[in-house]
PDB file of N, CA and C in Angstrom:
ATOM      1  N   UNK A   1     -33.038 133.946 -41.712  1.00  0.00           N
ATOM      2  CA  UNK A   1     -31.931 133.057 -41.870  1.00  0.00           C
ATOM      3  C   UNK A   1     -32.461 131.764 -42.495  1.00  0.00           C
ATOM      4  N   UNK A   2     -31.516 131.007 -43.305  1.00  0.00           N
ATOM      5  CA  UNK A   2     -32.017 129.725 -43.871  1.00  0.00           C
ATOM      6  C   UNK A   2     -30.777 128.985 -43.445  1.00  0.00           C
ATOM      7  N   UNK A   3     -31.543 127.645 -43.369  1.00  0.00           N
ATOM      8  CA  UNK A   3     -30.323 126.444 -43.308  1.00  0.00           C
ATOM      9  C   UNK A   3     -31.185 125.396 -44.290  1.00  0.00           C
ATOM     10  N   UNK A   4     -30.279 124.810 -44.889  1.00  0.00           N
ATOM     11  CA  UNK A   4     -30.626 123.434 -45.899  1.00  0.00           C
ATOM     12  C   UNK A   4     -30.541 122.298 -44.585  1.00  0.00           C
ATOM     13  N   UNK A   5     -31.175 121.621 -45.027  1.00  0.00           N
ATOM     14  CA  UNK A   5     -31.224 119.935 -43.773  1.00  0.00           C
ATOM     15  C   UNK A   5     -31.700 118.922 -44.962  1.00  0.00           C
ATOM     16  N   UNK A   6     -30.311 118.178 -45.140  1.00  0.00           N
ATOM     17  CA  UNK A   6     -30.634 117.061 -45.816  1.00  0.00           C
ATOM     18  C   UNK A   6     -31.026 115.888 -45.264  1.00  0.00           C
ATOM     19  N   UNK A   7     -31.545 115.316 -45.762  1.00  0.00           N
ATOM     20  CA  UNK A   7     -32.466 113.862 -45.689  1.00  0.00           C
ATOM     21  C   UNK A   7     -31.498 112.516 -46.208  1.00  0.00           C
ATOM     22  N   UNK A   8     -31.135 112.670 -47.436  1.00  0.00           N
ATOM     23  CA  UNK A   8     -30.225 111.856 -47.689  1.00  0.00           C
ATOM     24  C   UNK A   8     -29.381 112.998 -48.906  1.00  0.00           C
ATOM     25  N   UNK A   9     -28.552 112.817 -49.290  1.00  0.00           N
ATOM     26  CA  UNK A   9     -27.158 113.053 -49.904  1.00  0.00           C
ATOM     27  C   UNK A   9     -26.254 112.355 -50.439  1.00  0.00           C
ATOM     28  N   UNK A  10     -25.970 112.340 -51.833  1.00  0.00           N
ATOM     29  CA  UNK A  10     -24.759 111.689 -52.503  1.00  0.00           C
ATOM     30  C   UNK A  10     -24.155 112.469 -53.698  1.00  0.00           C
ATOM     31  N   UNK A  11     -22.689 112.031 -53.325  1.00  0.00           N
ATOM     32  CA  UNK A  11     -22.672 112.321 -54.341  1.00  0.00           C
ATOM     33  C   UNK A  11     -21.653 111.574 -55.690  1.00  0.00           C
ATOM     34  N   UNK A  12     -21.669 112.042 -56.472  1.00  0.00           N
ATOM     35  CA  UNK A  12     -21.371 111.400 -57.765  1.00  0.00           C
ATOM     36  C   UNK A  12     -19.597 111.548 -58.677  1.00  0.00           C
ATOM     37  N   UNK A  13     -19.153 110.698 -59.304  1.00  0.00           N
ATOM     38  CA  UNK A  13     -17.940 111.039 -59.970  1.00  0.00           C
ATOM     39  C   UNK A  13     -16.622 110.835 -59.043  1.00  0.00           C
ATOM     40  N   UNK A  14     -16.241 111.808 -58.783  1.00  0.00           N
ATOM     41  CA  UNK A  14     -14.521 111.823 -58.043  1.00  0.00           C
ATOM     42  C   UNK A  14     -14.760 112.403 -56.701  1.00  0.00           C
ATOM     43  N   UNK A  15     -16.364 112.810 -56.277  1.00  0.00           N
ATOM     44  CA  UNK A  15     -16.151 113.791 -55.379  1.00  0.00           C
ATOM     45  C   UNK A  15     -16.427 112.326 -54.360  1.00  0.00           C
ATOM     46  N   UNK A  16     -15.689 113.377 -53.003  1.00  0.00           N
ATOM     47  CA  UNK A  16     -15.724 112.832 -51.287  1.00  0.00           C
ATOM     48  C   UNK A  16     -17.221 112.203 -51.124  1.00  0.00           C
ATOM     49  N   UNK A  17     -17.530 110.577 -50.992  1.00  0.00           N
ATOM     50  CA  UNK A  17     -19.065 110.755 -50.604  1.00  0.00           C
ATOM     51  C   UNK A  17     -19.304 111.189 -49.320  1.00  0.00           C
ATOM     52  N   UNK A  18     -20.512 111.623 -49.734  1.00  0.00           N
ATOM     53  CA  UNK A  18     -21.442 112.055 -48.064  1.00  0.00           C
ATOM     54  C   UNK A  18     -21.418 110.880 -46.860  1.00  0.00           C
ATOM     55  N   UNK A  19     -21.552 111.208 -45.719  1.00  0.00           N
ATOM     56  CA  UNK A  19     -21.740 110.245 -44.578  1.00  0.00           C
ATOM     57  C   UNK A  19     -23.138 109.650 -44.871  1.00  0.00           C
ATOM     58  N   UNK A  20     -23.435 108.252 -45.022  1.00  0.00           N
ATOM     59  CA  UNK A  20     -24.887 108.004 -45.244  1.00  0.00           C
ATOM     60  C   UNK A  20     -25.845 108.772 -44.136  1.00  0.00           C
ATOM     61  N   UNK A  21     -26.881 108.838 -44.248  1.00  0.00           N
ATOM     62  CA  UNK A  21     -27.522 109.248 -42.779  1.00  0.00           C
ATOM     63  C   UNK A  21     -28.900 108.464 -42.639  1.00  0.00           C
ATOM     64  N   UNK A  22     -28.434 108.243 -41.280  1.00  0.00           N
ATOM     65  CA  UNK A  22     -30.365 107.395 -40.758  1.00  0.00           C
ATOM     66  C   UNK A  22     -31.660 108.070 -41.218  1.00  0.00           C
ATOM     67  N   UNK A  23     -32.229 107.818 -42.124  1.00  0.00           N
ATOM     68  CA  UNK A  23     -33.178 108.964 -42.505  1.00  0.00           C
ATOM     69  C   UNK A  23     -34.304 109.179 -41.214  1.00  0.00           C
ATOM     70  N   UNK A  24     -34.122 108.135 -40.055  1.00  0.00           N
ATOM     71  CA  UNK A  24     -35.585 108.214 -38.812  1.00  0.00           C
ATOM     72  C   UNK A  24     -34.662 109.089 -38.022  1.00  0.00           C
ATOM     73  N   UNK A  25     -33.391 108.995 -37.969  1.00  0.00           N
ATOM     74  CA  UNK A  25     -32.621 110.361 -36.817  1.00  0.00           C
ATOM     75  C   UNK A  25     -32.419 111.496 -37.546  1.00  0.00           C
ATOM     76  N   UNK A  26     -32.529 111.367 -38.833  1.00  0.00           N
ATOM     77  CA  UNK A  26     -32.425 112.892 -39.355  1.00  0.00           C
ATOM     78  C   UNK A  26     -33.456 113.479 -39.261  1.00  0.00           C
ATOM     79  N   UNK A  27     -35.319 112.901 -39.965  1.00  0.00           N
ATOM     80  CA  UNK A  27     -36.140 112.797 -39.142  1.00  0.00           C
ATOM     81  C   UNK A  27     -36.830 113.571 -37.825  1.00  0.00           C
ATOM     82  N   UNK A  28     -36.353 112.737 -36.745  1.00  0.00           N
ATOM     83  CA  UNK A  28     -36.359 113.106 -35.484  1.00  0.00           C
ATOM     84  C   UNK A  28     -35.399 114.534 -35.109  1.00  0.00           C
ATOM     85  N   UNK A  29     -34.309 114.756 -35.840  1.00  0.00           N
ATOM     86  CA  UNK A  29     -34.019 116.338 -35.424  1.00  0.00           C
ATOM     87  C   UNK A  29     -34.327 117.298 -36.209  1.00  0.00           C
ATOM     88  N   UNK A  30     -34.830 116.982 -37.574  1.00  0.00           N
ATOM     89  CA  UNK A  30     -35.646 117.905 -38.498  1.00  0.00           C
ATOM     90  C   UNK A  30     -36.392 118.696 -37.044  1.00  0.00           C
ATOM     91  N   UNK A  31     -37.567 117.664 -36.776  1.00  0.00           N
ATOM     92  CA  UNK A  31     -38.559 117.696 -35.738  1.00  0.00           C
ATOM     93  C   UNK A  31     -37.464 118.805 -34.400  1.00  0.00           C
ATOM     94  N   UNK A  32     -36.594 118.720 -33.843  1.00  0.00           N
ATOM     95  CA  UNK A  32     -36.162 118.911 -33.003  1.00  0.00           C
ATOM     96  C   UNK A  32     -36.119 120.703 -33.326  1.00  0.00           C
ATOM     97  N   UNK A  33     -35.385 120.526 -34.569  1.00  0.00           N
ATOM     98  CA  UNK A  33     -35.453 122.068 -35.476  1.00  0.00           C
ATOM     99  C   UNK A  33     -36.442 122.917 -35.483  1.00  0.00           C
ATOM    100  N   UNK A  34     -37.948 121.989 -35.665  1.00  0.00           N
ATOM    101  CA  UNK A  34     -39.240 122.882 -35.960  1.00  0.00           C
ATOM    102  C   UNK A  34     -39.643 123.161 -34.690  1.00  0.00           C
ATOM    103  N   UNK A  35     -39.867 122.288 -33.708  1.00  0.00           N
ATOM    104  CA  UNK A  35     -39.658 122.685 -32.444  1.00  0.00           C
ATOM    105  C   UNK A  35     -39.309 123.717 -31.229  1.00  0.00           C
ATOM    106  N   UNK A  36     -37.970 124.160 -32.314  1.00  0.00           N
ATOM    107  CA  UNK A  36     -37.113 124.979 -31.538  1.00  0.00           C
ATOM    108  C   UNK A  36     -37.040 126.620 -32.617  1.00  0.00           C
ATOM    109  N   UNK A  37     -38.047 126.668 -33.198  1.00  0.00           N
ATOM    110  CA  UNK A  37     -38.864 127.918 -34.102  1.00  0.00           C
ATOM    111  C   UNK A  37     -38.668 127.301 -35.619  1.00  0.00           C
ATOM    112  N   UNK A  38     -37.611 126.799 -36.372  1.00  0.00           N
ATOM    113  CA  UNK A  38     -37.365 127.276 -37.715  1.00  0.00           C
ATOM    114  C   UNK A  38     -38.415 126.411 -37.976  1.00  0.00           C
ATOM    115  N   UNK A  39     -39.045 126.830 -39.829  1.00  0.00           N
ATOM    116  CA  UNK A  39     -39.911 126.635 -40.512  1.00  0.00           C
ATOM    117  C   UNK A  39     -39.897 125.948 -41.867  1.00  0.00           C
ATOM    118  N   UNK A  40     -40.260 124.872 -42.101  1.00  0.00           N
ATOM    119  CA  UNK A  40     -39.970 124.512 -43.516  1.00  0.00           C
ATOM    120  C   UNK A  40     -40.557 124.828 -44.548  1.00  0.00           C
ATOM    121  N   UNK A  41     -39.501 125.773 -45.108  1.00  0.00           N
ATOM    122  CA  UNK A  41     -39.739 126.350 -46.290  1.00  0.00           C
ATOM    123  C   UNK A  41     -40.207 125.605 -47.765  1.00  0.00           C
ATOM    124  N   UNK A  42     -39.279 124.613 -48.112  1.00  0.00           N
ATOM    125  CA  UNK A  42     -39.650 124.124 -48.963  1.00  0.00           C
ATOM    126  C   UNK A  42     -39.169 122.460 -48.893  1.00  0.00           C
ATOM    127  N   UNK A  43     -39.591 121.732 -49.858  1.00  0.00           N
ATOM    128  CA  UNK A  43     -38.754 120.420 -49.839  1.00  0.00           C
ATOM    129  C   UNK A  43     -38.514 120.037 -51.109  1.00  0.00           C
ATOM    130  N   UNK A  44     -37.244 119.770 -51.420  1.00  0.00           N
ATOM    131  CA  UNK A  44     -36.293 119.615 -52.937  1.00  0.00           C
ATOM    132  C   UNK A  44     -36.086 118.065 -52.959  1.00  0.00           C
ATOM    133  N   UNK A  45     -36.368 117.510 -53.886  1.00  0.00           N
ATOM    134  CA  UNK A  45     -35.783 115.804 -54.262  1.00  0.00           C
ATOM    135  C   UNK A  45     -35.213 115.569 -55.578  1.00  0.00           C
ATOM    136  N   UNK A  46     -33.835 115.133 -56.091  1.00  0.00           N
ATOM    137  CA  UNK A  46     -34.115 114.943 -56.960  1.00  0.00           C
ATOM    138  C   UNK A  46     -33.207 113.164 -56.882  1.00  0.00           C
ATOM    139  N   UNK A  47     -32.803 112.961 -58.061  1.00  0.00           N
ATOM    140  CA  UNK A  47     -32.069 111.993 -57.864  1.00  0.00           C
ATOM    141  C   UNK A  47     -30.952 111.159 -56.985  1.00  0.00           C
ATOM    142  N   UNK A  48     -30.057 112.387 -56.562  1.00  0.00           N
ATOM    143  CA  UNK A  48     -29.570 112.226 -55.536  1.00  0.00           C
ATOM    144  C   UNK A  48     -29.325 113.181 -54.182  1.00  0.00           C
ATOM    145  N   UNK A  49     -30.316 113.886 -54.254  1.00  0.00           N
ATOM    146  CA  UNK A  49     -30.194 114.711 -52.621  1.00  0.00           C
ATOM    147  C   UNK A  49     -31.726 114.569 -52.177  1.00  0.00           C
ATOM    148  N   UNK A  50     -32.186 114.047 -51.012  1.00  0.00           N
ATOM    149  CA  UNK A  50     -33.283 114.772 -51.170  1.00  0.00           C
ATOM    150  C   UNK A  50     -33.343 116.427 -49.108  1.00  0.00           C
ATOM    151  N   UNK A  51     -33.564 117.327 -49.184  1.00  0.00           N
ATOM    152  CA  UNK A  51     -33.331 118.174 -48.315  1.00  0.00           C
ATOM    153  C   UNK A  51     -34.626 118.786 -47.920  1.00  0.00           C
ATOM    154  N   UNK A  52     -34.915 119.602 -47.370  1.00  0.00           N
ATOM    155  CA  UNK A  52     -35.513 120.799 -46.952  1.00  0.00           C
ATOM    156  C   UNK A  52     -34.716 122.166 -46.396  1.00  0.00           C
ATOM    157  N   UNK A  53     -35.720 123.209 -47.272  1.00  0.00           N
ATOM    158  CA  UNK A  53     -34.801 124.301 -46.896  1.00  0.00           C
ATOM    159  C   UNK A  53     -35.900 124.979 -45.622  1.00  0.00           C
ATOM    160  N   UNK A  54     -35.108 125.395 -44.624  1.00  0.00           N
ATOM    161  CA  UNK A  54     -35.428 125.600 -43.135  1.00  0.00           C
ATOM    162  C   UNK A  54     -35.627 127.345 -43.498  1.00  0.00           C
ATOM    163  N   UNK A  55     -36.011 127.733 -42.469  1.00  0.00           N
ATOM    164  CA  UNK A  55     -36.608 129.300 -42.370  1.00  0.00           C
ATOM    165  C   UNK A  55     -36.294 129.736 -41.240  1.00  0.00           C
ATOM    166  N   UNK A  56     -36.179 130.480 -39.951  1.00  0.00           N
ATOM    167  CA  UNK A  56     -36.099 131.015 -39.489  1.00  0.00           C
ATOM    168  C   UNK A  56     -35.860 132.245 -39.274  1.00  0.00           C
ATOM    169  N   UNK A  57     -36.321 133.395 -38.470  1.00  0.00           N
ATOM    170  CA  UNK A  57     -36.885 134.885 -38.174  1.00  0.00           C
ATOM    171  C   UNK A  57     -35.090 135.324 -37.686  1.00  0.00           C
ATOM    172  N   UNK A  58     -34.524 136.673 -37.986  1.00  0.00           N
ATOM    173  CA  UNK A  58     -33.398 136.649 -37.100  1.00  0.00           C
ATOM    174  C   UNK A  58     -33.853 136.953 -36.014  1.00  0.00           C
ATOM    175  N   UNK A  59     -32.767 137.105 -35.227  1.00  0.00           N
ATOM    176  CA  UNK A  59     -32.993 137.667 -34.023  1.00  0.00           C
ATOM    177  C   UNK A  59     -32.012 138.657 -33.445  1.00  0.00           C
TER     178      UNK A  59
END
C-alpha cells in the first residue's frame, strides 16, 4: 500500500488552496507513521509541493 504525506502544498490559478501546514507537526506525524511500520519510499520537491511517498506491507 502507498500513501503520499505532504510537507507543504499549494496550489496555483483558480484552484481551492491547500490548508497551510506546520511543517514541525507534519514532521512529528511523518515520524508517528514510520513508527507505526510504513516506509519512506521516496521524497518529491518541486516548486510547489514538497511530499513523501510512504510504503507499507499489506496486511
Amino acid at each position: 500500500m502507498e500513501k503520499t504525506f505532504f510537507i507543504r502544498k499549494s496550489a496555483t490559478g483558480d484552484e481551492v488552496c491547500a490548508p497551510a501546514y506546520d511543517r514541525f507537526q507534519r514532521i512529528e506525524k511523518l515520524n508517528l507513521l514510520v513508527d507505526s511500520g510504513w516506509v519512506i519510499k521516496s521524497f518529491k520537491c518541486d516548486a510547489n509541493e514538497e511530499y513523501f511517498i510512504l510504503e507499507k506491507a499489506d496486511q
